[in-house]
C-alpha atoms as a PDB file:
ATOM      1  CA  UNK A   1      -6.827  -1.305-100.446  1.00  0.00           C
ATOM      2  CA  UNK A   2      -6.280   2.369-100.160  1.00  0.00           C
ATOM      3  CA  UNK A   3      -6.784   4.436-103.057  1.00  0.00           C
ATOM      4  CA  UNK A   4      -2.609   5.491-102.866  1.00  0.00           C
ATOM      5  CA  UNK A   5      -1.896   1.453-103.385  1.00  0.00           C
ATOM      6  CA  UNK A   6      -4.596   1.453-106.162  1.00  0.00           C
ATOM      7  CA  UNK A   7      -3.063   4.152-108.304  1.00  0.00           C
ATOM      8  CA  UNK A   8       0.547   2.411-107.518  1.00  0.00           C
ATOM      9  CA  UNK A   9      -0.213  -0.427-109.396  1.00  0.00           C
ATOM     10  CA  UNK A  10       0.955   0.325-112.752  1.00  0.00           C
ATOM     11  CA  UNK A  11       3.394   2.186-112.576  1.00  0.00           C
ATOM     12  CA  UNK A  12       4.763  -0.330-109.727  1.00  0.00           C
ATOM     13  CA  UNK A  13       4.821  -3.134-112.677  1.00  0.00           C
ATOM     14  CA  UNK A  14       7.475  -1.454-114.756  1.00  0.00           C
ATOM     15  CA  UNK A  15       9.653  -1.561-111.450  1.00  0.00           C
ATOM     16  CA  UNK A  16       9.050  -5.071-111.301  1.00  0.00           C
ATOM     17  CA  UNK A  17      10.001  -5.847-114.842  1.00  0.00           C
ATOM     18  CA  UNK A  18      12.657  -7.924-115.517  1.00  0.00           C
ATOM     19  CA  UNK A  19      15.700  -6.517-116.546  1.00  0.00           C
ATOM     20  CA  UNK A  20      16.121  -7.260-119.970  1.00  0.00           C
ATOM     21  CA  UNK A  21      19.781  -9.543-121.375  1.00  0.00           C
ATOM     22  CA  UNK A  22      20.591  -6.655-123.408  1.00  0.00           C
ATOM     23  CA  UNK A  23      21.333  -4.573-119.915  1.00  0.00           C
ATOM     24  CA  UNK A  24      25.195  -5.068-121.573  1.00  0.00           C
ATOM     25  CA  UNK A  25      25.898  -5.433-124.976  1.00  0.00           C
ATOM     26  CA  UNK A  26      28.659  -7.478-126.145  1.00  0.00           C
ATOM     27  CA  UNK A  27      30.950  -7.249-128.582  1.00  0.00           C
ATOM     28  CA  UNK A  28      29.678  -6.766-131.942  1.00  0.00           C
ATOM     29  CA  UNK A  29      30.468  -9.318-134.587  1.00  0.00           C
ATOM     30  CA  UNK A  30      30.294  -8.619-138.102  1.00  0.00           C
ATOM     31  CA  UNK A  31      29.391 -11.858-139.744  1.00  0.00           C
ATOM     32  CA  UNK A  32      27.953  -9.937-143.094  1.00  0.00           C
ATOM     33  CA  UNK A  33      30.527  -7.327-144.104  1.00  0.00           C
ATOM     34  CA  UNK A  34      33.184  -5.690-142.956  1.00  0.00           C
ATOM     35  CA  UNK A  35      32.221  -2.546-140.720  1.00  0.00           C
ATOM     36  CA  UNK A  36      32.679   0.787-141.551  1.00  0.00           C
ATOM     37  CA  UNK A  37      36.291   1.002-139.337  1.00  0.00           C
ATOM     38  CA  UNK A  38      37.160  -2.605-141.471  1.00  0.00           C
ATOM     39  CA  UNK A  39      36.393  -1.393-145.019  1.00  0.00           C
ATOM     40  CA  UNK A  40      39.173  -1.943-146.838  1.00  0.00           C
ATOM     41  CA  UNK A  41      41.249   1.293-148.043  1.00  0.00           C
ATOM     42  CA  UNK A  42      40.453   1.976-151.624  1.00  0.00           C
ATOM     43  CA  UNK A  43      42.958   1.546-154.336  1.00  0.00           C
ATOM     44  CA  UNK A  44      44.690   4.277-155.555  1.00  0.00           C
ATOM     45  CA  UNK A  45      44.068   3.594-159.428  1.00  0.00           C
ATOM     46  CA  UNK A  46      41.502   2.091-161.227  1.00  0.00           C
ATOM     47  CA  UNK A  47      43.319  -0.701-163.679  1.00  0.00           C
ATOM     48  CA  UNK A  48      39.772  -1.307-165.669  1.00  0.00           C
ATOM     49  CA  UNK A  49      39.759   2.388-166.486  1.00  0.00           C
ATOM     50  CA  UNK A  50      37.607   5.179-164.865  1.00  0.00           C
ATOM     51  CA  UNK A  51      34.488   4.637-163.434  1.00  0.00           C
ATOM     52  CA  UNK A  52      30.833   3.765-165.386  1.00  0.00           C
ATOM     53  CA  UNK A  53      28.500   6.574-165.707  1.00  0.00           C
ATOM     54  CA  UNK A  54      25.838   4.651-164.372  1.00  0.00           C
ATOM     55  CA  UNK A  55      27.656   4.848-161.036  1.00  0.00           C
ATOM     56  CA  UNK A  56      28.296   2.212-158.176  1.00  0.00           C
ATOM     57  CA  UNK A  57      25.998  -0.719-157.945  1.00  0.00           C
ATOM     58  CA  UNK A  58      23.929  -0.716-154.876  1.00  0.00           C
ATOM     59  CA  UNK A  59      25.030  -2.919-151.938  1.00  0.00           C
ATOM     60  CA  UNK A  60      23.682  -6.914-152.043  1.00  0.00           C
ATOM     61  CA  UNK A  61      21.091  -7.624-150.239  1.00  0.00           C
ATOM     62  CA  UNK A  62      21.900 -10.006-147.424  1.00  0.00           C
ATOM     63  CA  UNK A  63      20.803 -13.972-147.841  1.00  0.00           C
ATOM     64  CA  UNK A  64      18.071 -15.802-145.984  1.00  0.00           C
ATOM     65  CA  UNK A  65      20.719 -17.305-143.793  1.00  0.00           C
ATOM     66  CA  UNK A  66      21.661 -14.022-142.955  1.00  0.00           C
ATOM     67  CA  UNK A  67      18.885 -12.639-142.011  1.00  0.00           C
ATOM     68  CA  UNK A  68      17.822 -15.496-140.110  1.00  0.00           C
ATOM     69  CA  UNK A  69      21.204 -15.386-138.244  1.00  0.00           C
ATOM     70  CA  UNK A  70      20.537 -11.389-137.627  1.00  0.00           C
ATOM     71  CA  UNK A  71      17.367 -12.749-135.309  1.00  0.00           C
ATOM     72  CA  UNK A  72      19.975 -14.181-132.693  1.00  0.00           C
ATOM     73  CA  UNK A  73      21.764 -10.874-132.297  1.00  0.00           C
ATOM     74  CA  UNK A  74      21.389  -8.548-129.268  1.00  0.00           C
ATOM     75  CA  UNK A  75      18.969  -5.764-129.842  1.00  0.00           C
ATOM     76  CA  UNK A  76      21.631  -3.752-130.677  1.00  0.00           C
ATOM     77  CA  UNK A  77      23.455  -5.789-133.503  1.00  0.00           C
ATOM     78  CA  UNK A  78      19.726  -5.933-135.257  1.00  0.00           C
ATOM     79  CA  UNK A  79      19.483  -2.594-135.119  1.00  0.00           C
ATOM     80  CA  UNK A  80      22.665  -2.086-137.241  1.00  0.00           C
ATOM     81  CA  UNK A  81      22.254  -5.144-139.722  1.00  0.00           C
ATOM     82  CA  UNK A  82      18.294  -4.713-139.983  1.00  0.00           C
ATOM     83  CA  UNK A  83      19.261  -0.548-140.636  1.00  0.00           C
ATOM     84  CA  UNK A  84      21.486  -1.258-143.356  1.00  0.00           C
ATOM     85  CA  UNK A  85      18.929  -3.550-144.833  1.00  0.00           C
ATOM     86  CA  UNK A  86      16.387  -0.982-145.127  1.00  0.00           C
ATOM     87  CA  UNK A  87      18.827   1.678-146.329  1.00  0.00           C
ATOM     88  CA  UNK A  88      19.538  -0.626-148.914  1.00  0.00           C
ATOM     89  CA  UNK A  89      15.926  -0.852-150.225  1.00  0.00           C
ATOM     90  CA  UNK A  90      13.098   1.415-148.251  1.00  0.00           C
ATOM     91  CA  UNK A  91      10.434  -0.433-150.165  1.00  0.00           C
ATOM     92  CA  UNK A  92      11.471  -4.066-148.022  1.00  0.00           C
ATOM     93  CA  UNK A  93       8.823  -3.874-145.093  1.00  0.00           C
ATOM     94  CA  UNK A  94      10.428  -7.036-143.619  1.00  0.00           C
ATOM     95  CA  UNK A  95      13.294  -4.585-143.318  1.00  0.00           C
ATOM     96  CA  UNK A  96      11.488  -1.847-141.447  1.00  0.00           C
ATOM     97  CA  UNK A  97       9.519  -3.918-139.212  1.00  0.00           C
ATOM     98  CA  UNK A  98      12.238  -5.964-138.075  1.00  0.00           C
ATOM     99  CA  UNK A  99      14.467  -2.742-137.370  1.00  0.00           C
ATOM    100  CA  UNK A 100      11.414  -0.983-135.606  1.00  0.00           C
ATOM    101  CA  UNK A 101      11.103  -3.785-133.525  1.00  0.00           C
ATOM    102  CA  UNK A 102      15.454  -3.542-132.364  1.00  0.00           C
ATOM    103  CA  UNK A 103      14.863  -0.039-132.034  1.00  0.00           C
ATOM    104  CA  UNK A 104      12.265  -0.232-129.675  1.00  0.00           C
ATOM    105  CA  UNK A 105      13.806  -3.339-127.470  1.00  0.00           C
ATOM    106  CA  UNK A 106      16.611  -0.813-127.410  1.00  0.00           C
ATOM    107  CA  UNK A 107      14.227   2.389-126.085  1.00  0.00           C
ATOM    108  CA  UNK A 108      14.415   4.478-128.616  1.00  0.00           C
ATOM    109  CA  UNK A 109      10.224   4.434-128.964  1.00  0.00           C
ATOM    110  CA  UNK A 110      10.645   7.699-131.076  1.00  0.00           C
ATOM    111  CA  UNK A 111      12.933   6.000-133.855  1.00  0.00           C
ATOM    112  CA  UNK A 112      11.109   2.935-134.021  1.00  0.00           C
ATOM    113  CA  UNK A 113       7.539   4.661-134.400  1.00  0.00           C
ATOM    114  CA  UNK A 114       9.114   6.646-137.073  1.00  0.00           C
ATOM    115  CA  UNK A 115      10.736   3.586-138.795  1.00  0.00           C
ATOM    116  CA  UNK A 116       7.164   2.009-139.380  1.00  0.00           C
ATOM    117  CA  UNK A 117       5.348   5.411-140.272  1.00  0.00           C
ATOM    118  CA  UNK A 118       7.798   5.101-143.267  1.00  0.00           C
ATOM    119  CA  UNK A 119       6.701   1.335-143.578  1.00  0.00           C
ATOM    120  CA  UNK A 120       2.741   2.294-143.669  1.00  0.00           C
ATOM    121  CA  UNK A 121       3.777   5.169-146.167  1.00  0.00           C
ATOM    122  CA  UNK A 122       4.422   2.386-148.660  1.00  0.00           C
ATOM    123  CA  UNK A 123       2.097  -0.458-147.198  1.00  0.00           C
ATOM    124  CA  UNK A 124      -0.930   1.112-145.816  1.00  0.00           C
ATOM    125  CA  UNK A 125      -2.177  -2.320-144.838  1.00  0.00           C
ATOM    126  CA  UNK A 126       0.622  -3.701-143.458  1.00  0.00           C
ATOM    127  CA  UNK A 127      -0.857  -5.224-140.440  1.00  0.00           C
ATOM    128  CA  UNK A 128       2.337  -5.807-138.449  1.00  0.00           C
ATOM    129  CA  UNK A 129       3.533  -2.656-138.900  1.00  0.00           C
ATOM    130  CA  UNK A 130       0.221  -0.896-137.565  1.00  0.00           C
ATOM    131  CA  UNK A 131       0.503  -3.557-134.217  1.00  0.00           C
ATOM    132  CA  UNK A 132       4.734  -2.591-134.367  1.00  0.00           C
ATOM    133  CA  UNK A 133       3.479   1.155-134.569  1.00  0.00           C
ATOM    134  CA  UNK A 134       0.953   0.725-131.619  1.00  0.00           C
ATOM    135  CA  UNK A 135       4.041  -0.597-129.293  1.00  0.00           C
ATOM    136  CA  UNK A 136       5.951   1.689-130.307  1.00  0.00           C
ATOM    137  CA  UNK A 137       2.798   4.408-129.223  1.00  0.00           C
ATOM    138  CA  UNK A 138       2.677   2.571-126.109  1.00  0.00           C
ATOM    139  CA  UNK A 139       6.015   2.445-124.808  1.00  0.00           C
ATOM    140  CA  UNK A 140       5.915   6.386-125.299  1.00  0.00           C
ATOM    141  CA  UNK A 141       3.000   5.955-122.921  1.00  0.00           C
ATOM    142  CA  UNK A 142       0.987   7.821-125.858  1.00  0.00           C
ATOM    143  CA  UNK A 143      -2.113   5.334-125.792  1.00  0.00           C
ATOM    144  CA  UNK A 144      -4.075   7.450-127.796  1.00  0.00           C
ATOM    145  CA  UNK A 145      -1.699   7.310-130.822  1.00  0.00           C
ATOM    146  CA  UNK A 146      -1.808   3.828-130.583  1.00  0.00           C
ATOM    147  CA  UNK A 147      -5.368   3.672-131.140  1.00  0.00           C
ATOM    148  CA  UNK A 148      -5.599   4.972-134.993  1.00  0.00           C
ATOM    149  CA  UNK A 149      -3.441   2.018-136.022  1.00  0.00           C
ATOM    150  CA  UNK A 150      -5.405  -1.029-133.707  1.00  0.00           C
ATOM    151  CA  UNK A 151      -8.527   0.239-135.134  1.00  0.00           C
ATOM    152  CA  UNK A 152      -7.077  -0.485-138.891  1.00  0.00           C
ATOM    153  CA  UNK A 153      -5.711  -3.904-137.480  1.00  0.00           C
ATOM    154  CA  UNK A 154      -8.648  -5.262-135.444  1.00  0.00           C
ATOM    155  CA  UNK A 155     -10.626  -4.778-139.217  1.00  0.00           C
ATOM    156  CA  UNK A 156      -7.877  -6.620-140.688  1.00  0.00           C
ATOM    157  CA  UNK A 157      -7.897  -9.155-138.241  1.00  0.00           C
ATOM    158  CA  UNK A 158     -10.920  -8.983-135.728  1.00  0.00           C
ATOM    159  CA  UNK A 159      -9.900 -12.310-134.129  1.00  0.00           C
ATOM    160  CA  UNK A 160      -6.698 -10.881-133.395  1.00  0.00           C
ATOM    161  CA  UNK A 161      -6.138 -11.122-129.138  1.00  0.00           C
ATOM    162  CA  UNK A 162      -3.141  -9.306-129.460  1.00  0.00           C
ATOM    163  CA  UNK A 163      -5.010  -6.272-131.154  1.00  0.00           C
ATOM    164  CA  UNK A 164      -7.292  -6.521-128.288  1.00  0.00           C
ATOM    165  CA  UNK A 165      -4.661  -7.163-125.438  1.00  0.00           C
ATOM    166  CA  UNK A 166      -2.685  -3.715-127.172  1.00  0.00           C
ATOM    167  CA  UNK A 167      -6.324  -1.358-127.595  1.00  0.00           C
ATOM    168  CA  UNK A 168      -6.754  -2.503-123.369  1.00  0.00           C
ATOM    169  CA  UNK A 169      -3.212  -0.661-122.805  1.00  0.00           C
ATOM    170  CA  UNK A 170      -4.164   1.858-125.305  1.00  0.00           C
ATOM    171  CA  UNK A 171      -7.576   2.683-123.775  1.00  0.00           C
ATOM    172  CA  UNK A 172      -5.783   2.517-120.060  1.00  0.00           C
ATOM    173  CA  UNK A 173      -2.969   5.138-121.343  1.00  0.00           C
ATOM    174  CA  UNK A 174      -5.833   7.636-122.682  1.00  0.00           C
ATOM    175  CA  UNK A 175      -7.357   7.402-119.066  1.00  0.00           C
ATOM    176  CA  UNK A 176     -10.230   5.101-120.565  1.00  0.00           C
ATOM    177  CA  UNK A 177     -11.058   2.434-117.824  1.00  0.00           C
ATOM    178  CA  UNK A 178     -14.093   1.003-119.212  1.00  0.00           C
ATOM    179  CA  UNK A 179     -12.979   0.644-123.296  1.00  0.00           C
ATOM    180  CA  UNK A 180      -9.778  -1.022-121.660  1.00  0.00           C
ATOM    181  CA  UNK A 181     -11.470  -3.687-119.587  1.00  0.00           C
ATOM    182  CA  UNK A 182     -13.695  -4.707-122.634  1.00  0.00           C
ATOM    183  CA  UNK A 183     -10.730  -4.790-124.552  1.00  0.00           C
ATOM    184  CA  UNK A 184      -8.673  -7.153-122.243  1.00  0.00           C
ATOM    185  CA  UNK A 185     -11.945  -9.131-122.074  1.00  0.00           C
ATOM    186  CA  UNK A 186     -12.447  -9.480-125.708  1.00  0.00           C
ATOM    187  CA  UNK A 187      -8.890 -10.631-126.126  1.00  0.00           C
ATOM    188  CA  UNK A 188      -9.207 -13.411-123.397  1.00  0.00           C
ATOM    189  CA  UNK A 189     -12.433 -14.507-125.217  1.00  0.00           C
ATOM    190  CA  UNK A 190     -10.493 -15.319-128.292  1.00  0.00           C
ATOM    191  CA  UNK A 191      -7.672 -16.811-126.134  1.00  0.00           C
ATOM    192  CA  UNK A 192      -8.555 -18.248-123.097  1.00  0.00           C
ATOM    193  CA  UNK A 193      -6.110 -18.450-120.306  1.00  0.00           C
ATOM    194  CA  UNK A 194      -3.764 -16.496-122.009  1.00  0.00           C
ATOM    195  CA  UNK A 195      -0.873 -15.621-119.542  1.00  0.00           C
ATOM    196  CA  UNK A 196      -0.143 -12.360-121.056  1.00  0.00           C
ATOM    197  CA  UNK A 197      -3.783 -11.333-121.265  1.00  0.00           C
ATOM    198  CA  UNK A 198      -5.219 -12.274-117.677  1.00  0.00           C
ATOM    199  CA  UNK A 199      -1.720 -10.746-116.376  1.00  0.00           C
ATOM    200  CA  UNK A 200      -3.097  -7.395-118.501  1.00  0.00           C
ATOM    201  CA  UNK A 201      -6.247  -7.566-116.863  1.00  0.00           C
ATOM    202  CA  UNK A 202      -5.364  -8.901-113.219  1.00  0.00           C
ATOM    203  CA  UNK A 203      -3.279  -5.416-113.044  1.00  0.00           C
ATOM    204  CA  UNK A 204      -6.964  -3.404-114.482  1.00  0.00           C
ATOM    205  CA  UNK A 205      -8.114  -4.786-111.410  1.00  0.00           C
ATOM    206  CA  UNK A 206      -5.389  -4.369-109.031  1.00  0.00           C
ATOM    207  CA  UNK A 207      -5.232  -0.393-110.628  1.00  0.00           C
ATOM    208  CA  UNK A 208      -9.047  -0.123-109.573  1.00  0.00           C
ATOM    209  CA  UNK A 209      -8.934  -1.643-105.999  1.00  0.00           C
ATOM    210  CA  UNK A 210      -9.536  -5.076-106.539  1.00  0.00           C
ATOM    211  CA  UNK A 211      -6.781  -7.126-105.589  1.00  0.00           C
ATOM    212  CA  UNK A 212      -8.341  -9.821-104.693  1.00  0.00           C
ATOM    213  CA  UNK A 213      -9.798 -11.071-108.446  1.00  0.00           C
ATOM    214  CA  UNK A 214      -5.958  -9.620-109.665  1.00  0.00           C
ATOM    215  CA  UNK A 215      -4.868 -12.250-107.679  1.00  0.00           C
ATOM    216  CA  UNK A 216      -7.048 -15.136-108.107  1.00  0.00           C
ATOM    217  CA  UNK A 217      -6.251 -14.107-112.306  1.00  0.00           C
ATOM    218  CA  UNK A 218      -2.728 -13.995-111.610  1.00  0.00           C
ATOM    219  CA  UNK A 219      -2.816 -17.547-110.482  1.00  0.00           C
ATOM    220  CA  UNK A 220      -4.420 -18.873-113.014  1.00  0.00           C
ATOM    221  CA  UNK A 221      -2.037 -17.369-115.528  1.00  0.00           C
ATOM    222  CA  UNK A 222       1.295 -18.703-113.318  1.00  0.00           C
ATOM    223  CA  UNK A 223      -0.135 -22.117-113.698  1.00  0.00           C
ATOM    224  CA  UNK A 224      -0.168 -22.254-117.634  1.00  0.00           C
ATOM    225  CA  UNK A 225       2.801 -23.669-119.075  1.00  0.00           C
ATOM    226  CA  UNK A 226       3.811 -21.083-121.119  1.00  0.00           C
ATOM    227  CA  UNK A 227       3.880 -18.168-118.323  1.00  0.00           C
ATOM    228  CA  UNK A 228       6.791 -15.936-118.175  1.00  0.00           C
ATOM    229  CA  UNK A 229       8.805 -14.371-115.350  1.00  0.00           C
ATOM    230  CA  UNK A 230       6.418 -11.385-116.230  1.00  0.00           C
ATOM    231  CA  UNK A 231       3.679 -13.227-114.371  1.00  0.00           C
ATOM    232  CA  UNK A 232       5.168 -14.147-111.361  1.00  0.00           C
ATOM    233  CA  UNK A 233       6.492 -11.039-110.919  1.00  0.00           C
ATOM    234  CA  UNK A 234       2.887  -9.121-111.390  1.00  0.00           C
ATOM    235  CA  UNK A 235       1.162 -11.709-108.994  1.00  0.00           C
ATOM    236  CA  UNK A 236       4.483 -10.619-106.736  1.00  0.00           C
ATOM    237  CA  UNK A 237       3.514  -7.365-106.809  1.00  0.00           C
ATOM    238  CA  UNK A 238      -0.062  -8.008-106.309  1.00  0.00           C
ATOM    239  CA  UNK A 239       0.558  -9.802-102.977  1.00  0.00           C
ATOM    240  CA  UNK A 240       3.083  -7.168-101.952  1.00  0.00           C
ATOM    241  CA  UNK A 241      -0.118  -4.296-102.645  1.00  0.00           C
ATOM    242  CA  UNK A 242      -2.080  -6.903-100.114  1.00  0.00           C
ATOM    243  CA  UNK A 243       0.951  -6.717 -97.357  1.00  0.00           C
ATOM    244  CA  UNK A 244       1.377 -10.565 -98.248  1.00  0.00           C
ATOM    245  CA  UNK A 245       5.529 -10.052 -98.461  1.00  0.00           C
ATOM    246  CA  UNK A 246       6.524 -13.020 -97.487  1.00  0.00           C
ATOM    247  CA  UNK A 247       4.979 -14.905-100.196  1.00  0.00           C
ATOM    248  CA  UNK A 248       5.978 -11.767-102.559  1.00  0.00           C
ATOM    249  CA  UNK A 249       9.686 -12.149-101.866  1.00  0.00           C
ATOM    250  CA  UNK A 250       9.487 -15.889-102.701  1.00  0.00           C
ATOM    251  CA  UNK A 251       8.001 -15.383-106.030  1.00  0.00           C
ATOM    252  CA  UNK A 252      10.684 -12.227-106.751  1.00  0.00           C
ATOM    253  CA  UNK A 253      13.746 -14.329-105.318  1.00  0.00           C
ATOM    254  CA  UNK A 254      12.603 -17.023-108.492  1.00  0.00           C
ATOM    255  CA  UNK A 255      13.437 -14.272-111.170  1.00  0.00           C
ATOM    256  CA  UNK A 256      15.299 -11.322-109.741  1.00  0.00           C
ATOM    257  CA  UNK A 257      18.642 -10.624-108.665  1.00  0.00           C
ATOM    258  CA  UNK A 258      19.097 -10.138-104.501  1.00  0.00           C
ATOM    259  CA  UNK A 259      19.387  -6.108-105.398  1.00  0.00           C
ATOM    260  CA  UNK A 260      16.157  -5.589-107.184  1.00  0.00           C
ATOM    261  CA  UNK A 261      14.295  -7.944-104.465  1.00  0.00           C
ATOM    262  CA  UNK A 262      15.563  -5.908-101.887  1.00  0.00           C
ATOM    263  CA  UNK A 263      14.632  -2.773-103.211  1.00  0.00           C
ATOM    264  CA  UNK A 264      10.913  -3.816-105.098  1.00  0.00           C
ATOM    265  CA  UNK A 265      10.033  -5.303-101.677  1.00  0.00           C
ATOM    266  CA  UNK A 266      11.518  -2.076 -99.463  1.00  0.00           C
ATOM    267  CA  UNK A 267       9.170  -0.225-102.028  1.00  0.00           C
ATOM    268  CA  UNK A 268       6.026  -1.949-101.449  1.00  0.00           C
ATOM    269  CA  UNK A 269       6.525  -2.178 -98.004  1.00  0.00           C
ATOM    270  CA  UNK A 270       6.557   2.138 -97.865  1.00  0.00           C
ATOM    271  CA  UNK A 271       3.396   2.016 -99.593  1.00  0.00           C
ATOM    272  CA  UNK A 272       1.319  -0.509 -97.240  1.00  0.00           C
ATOM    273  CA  UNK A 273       2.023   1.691 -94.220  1.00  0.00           C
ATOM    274  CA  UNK A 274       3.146   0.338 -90.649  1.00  0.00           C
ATOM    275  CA  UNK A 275      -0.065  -1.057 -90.462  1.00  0.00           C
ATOM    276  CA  UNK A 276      -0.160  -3.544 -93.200  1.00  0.00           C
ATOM    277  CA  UNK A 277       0.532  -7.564 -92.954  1.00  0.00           C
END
């Protein structure tokens, strides 16, 4: 494979993402409070007399049912419940985490890594907030950020894969080929035939010229039972970096709309040259 195809392959795999369901948002419901445009007006007069010292109690803090409902809202919707929720009490890390994580399936990477920096502040060993910081880190495409806070979590939690799986991105962002392969390795040790992990590593290889063991790792992942659209889609893009379109476009066609097909496959096909399968 030429060295242009080579350095194509990452940044090729965000094009063949799937589009998330939050592309629209619909419309909000407010199942736990009245919105700021439905607050009631306030009354004119007090009838109990004027107003304690002590000031207005702070809002309620919502139920377990309610939070557990707030997990089946769009990205967006979290955002908003999971925001007033922390407002409410800074010191809830379920709070933060859960709002970091909304903010950054929404994009904003820079809110989100700010939301848990405030969570650390109060629970420096919060391990899910140093793995929510690291995505967040990532996502910027600032790797080495990331790296501070998987350090602190792989010594919380050395048989962590996910730590691993994370520090390989990390290590790949901060132009570190070697620490990311061990990385990706060390997580598939602790979980073999992991999807998400040989997918991680197929695309190491497929970056460095190799297509041929992404591929044969690709497959392997595909064929476990929990593999995602993310999969096929990577060993797609795989076979489209070998000139192999025709099985490419079958494996796009399973998760992608006609539009994105068309235009991932018109892509890869510029790449390979008028020479190519």
């Amino acid at each position: 494979m030429s060295p242009k195809l080579a350095r194509t392959a990452t940044a090729l795999a965000l094009g063949l993402t799937l589009s998330g369901p939050f592309g629209t948002t619909a419309a909000l419901a407010w199942p736990f409070g009245p919105s700021a445009s439905q607050a009631p007006p306030a009354a004119a007069a007090n009838p109990a007399g004027p107003p304690s010292s002590k000031g207005a109690a702070p809002p309620p803090h919502a139920t377990a049912q309610e939070r557990a409902a707030a997990d089946r809202m769009d990205p967006l919707a979290r955002s908003v419940f999971w925001s007033r929720e922390f407002d409410n009490d800074p010191t809830d890390a379920v709070a933060g985490l859960e709002l970091a994580t909304a903010l950054r399936l929404l994009g904003r990477y820079e809110e989100a890594a700010t939301t848990t920096g405030r969570v650390l502040v109060l629970h420096p060993d919060n391990r899910l907030a140093m793995l929510e910081s690291a995505r967040s880190y990532i996502q910027m495409n600032k790797g080495f950020y990331a790296l501070e806070p998987l350090k602190k979590a792989q010594a919380a939690a050395p048989r962590d894969w996910t730590v691993y799986m994370l520090e390989g991105v990390a290590h790949e962002q901060n132009e570190q080929p070697d620490e990311a392969r061990a990385a990706y390795l060390q997580a598939l040790a602790l979980s073999p035939n992991n999807p998400a992990v040989l997918s991680n590593l197929a695309l190491w290889y497929a970056k460095h010229g190799d297509t041929g063991q992404a591929e044969t790792l690709l497959r392997t992942a595909v064929a476990q039972p929990s593999a995602t659209a993310q999969e096929r889609q990577n060993l797609a893009l795989v076979l489209g970096m070998e000139g192999r379109f025709t099985e490419a476009e079958r494996l796009m066609r399973e998760d992608l709309p006609p539009p994105v097909t068309d235009n991932n496959l018109a892509y890869l096909k510029a790449i390979a040259g008028p020479g190519t399968r």
